[in-house]
C-alpha atoms as a PDB file:
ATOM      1  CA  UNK A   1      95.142 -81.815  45.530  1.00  0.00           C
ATOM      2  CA  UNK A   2      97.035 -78.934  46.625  1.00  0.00           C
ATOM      3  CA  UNK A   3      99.527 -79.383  49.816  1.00  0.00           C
ATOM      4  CA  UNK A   4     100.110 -75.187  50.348  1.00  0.00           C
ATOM      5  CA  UNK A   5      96.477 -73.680  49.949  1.00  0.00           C
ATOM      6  CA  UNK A   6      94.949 -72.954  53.148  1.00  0.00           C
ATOM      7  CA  UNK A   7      93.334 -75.493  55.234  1.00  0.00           C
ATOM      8  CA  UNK A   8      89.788 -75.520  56.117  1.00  0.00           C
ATOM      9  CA  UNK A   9      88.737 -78.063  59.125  1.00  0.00           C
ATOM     10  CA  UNK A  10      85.659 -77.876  60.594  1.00  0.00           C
ATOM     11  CA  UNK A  11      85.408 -79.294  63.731  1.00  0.00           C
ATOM     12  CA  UNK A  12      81.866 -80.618  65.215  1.00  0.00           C
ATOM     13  CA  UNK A  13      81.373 -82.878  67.948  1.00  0.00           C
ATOM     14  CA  UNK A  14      77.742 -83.879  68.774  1.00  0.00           C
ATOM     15  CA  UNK A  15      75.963 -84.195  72.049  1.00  0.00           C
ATOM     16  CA  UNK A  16      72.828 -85.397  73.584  1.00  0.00           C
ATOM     17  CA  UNK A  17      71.296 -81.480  73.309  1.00  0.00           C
ATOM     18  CA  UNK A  18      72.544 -80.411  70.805  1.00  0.00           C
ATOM     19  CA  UNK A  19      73.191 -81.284  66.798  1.00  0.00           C
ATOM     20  CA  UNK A  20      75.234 -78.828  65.647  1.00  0.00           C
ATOM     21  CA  UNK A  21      78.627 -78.274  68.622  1.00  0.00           C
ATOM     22  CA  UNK A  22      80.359 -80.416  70.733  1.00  0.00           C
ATOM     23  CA  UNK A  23      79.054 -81.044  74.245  1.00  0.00           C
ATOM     24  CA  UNK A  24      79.345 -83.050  77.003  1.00  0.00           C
ATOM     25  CA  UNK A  25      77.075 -84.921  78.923  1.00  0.00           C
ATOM     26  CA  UNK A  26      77.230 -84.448  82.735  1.00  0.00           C
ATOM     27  CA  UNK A  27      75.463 -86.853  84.392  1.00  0.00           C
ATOM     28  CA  UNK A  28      74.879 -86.663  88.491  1.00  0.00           C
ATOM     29  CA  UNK A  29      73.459 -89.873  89.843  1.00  0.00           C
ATOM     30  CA  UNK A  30      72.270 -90.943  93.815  1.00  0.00           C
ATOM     31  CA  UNK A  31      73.313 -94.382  95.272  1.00  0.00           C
ATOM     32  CA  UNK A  32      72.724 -95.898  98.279  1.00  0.00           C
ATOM     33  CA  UNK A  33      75.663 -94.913 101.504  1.00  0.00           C
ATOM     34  CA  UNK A  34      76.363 -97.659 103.303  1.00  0.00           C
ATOM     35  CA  UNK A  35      77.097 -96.080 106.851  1.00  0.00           C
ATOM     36  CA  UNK A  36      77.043 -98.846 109.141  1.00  0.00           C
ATOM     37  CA  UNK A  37      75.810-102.220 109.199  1.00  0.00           C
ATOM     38  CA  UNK A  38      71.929-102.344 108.888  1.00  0.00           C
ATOM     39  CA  UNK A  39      71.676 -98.615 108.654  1.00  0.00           C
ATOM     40  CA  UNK A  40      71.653 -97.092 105.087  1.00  0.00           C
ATOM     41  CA  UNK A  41      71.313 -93.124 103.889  1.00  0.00           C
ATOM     42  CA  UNK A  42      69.772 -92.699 100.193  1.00  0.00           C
ATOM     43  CA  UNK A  43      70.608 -89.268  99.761  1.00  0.00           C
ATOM     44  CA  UNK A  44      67.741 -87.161  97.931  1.00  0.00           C
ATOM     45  CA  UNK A  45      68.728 -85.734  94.548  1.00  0.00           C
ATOM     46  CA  UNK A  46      68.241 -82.391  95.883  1.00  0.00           C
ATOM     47  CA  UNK A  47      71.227 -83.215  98.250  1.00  0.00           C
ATOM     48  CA  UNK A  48      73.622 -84.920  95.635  1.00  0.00           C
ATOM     49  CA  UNK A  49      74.806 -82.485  92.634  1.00  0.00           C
ATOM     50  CA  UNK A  50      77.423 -81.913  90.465  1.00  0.00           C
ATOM     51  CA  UNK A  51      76.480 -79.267  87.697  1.00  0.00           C
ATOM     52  CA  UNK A  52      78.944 -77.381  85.193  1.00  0.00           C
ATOM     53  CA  UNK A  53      80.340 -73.802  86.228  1.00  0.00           C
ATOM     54  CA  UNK A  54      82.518 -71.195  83.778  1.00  0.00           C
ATOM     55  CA  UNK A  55      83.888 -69.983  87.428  1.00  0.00           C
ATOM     56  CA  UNK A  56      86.032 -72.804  90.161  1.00  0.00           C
ATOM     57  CA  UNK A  57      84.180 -71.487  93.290  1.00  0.00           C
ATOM     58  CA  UNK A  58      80.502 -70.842  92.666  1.00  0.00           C
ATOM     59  CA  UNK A  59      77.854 -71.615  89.723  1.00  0.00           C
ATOM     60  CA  UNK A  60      78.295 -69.456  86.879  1.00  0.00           C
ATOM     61  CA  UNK A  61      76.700 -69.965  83.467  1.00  0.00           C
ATOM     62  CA  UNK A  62      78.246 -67.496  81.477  1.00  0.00           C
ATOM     63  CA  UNK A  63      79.066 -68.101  78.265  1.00  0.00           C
ATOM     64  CA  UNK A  64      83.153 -70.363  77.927  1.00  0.00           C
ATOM     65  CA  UNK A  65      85.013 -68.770  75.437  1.00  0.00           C
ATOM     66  CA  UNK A  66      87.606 -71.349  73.912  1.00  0.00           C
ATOM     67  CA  UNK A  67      91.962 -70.366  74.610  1.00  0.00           C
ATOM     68  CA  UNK A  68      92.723 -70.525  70.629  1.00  0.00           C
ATOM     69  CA  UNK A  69      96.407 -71.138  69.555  1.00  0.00           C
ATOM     70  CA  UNK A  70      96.116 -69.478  66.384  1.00  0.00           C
ATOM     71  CA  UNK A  71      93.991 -65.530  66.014  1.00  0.00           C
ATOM     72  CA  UNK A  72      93.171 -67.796  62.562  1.00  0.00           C
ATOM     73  CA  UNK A  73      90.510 -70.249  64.067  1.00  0.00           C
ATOM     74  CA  UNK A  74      86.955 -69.550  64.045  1.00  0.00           C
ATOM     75  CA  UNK A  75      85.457 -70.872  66.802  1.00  0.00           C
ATOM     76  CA  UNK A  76      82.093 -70.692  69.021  1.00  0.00           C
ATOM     77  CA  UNK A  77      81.447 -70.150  72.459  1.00  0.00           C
ATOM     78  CA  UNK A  78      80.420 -73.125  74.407  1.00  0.00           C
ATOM     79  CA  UNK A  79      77.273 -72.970  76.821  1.00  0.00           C
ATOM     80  CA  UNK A  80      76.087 -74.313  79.541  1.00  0.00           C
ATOM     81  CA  UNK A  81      72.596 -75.744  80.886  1.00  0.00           C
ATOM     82  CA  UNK A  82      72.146 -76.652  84.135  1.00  0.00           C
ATOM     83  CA  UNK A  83      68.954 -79.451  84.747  1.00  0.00           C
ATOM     84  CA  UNK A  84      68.262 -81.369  87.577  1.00  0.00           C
ATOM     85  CA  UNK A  85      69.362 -84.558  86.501  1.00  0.00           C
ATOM     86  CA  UNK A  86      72.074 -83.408  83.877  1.00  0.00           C
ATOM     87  CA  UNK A  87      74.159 -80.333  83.317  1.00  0.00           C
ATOM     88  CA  UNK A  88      75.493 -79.932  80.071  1.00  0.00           C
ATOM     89  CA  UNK A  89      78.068 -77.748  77.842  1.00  0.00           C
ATOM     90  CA  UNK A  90      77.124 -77.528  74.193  1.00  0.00           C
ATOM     91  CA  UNK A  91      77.982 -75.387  71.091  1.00  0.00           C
ATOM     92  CA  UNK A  92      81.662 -76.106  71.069  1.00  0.00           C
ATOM     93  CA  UNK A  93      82.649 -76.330  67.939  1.00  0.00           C
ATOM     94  CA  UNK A  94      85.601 -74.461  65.945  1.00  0.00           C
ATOM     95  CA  UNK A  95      87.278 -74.473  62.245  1.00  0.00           C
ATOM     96  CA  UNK A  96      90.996 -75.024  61.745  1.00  0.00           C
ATOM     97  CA  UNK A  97      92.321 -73.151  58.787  1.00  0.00           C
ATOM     98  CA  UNK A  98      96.260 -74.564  59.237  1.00  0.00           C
ATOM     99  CA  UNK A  99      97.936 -77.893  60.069  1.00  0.00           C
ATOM    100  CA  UNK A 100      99.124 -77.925  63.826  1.00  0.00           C
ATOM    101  CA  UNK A 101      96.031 -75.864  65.042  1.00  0.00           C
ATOM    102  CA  UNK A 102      94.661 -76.510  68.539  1.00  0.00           C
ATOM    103  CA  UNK A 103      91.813 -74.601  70.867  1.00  0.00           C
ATOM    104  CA  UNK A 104      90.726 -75.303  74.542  1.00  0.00           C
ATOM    105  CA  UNK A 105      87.649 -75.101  76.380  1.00  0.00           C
ATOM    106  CA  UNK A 106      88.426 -74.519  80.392  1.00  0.00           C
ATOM    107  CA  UNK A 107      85.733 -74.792  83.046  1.00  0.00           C
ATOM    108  CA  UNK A 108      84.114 -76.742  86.258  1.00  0.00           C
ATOM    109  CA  UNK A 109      82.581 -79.623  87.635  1.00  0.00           C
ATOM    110  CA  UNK A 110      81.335 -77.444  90.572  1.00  0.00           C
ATOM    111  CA  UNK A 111      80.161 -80.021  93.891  1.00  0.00           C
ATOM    112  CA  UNK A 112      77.073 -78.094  95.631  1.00  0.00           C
ATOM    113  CA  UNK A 113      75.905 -80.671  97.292  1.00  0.00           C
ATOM    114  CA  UNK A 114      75.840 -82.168 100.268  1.00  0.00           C
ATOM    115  CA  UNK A 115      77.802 -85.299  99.382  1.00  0.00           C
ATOM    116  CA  UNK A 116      81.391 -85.971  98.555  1.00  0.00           C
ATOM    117  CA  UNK A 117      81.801 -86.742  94.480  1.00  0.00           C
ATOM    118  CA  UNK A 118      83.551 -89.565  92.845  1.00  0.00           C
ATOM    119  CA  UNK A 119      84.230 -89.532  88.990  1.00  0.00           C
ATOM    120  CA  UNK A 120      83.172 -93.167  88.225  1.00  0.00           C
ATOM    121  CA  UNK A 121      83.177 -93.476  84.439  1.00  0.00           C
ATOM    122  CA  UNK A 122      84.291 -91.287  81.221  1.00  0.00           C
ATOM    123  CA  UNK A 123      82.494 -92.487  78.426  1.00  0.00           C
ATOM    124  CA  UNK A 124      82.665 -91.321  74.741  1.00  0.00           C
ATOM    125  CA  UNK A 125      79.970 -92.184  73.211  1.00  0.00           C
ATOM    126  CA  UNK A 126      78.918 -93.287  69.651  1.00  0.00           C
ATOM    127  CA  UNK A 127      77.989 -90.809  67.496  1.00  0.00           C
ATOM    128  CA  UNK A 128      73.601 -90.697  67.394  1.00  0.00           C
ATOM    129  CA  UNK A 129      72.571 -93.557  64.984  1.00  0.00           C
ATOM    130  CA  UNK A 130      76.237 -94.761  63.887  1.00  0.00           C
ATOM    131  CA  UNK A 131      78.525 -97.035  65.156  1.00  0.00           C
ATOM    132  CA  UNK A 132      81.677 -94.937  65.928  1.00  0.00           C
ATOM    133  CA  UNK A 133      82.809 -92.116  67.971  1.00  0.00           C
ATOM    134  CA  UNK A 134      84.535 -89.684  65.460  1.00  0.00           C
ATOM    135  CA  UNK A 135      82.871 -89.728  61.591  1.00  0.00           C
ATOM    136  CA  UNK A 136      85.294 -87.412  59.045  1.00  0.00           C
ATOM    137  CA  UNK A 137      83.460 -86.506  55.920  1.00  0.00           C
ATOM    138  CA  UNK A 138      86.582 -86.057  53.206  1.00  0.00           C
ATOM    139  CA  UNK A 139      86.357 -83.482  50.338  1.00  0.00           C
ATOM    140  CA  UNK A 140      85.270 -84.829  46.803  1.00  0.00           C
ATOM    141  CA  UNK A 141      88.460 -85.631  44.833  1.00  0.00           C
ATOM    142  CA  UNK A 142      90.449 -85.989  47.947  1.00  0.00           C
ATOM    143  CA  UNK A 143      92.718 -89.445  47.986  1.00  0.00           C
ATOM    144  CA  UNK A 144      91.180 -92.099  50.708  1.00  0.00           C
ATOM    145  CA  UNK A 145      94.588 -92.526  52.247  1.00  0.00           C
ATOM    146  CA  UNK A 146      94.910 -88.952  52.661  1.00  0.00           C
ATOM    147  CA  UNK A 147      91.362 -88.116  54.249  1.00  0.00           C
ATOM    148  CA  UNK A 148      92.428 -91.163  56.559  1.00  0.00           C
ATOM    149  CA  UNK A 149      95.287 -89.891  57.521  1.00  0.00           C
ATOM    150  CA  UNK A 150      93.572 -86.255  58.580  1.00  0.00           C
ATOM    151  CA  UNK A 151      91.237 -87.649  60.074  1.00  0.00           C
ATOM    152  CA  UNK A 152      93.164 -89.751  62.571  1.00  0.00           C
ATOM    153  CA  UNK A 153      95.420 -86.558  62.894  1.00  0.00           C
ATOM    154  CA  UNK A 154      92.165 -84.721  64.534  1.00  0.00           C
ATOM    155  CA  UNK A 155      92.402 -85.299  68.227  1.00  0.00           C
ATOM    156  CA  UNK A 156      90.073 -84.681  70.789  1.00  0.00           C
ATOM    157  CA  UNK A 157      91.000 -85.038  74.559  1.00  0.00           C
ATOM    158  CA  UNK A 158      89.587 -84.138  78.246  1.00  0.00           C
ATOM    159  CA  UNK A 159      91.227 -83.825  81.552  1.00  0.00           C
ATOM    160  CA  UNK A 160      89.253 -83.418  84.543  1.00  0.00           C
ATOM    161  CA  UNK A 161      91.545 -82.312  87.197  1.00  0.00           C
ATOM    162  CA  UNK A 162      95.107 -84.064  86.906  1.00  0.00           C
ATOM    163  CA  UNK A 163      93.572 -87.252  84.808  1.00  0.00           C
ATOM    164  CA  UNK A 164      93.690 -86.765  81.017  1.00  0.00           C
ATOM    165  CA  UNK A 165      91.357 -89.154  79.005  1.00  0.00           C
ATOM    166  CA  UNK A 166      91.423 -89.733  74.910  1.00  0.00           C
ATOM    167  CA  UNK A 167      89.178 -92.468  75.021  1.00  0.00           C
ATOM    168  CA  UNK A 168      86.104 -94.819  77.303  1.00  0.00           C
ATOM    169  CA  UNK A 169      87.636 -95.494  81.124  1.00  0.00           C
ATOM    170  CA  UNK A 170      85.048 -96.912  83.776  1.00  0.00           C
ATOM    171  CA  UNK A 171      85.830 -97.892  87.030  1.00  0.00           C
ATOM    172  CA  UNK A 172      87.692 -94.906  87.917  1.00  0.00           C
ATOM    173  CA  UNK A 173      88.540 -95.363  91.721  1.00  0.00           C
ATOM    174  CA  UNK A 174      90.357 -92.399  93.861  1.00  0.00           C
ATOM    175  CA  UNK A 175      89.027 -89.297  92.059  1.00  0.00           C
ATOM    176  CA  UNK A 176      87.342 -87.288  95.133  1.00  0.00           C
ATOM    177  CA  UNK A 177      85.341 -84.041  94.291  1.00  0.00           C
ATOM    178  CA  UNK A 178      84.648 -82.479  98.040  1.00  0.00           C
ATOM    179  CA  UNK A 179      81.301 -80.226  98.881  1.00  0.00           C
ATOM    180  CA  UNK A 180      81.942 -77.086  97.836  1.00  0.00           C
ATOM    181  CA  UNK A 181      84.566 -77.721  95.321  1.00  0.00           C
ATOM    182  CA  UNK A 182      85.343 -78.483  91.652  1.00  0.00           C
ATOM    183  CA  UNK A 183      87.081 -80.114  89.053  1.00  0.00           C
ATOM    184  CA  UNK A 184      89.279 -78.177  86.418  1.00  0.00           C
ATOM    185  CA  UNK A 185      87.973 -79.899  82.898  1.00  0.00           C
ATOM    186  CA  UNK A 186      89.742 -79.116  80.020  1.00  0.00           C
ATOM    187  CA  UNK A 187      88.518 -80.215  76.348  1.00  0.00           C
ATOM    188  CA  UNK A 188      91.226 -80.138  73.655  1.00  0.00           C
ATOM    189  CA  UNK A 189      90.750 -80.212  69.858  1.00  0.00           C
ATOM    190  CA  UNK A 190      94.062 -80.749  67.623  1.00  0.00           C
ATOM    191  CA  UNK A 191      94.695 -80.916  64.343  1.00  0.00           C
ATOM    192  CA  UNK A 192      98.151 -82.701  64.541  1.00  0.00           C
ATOM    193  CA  UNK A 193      98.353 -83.762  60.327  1.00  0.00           C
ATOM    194  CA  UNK A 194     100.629 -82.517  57.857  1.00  0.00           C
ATOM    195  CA  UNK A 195      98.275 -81.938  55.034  1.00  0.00           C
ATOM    196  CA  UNK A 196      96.096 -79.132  53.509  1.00  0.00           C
ATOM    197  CA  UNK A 197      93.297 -79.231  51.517  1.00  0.00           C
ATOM    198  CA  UNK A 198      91.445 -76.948  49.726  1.00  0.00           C
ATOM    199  CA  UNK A 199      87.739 -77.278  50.969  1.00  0.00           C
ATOM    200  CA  UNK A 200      85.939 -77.855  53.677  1.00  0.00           C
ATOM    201  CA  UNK A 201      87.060 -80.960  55.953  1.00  0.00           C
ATOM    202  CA  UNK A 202      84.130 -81.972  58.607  1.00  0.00           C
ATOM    203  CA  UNK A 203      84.768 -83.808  61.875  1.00  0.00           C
ATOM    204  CA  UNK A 204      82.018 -85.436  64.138  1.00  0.00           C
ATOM    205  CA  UNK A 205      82.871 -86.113  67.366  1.00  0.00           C
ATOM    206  CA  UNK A 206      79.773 -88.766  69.947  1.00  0.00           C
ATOM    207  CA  UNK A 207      79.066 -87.490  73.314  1.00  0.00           C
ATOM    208  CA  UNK A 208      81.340 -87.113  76.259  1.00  0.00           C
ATOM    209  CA  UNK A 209      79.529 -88.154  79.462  1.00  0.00           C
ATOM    210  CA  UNK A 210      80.956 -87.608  82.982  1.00  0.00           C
ATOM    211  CA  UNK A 211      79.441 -89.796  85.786  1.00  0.00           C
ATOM    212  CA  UNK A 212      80.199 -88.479  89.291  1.00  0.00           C
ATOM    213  CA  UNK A 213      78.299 -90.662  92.180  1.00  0.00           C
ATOM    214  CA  UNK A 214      78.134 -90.671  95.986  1.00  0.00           C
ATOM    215  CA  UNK A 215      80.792 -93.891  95.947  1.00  0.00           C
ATOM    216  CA  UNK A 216      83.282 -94.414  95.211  1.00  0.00           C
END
């Protein structure tokens, strides 16, 4: 193996629409209010959503073109589909072609309902018939250790608003999305490693699904 010749990482996280980019799962869920004792609102699903935006202060679904930190990477523009059940970005997906790389995605959890929003859970899911998150696929002849080591040097990372999450949180108490608002969410990708290789490196990424519900 060669430690100066360029490095080629290609980056793909999979999603439940998508097989070939990195998406997330937005899910937008109804519960029952409790307003008062022996009084309860279900709110119809036409009144409760949360859907993805490319703009903060209406819904947009033009096309999210990543914030690259090198002209060098190759990467796609992410999409977004709006349902009414689930909104969903898809088709992220970039190639790093030197160590220290990194790209962002930037857009909105947009509230246009009639409800206040609470994040509840972040979940990364596992990859579609496997039983982990992140699968690395190493270049023939390349050392174990060292196609280890890359691997776990390929971060991926989302904030939504002022919370930052690498990993499954649930419960998530405090995080208010108000009608007519949204959430800043940020997806990073980051090759952090010290190594190059010579041919391709592929990373899978599992789902990212947001839950925002009418409680808290």
């Amino acid at each position: 193996m060669k430690r100066n010749n360029s490095l080629k990482i290609l980056i793909i996280v999979g999603l439940i629409v998508g097989i070939t980019g990195i998406s997330l799962g937005f899910a937008a869920f109804s519960t029952t209010l409790n307003i008062k004792p022996n009084a309860d609102i279900t709110p119809d699903k036409s009144t409760f959503n949360v859907v993805f935006s490319s703009i903060e202060d209406e819904v947009s679904i033009d096309l999210i073109e990543p914030n690259l930190s090198s002209n060098e990477i190759i990467a796609t523009s992410a999409v977004i589909s709006n349902d009414i059940d689930t909104s969903t970005i898809s088709n992220l997906s970039a190639t790093f072609n030197e160590k220290g790389q990194s790209l962002t995605y930037t857009f909105y959890a947009y509230n246009i309902g009639k409800y206040v929003a609470y994040l509840n859970n972040v979940e990364f899911k596992n990859i579609d018939g496997e039983t982990s998150g992140k699968i690395c696929s190493k270049t023939v002849g390349l050392d174990k250790s060292i196609s280890t080591d890359i691997c776990n040097d390929i971060e991926l990372s989302i904030n939504v608003g002022n919370d930052t999450f690498t990993s499954e949180e649930r419960n998530i108490n405090g995080h208010s999305l108000n009608i007519g608002e949204s959430d800043t969410i940020v997806v990073t990708i980051t090759y952090k490693g010290n190594y190059t290789v010579d041919d391709d490196f592929s990373v899978k990424f599992g789902d990212i699904a947001l839950t925002y519900s009418s409680v808290d």
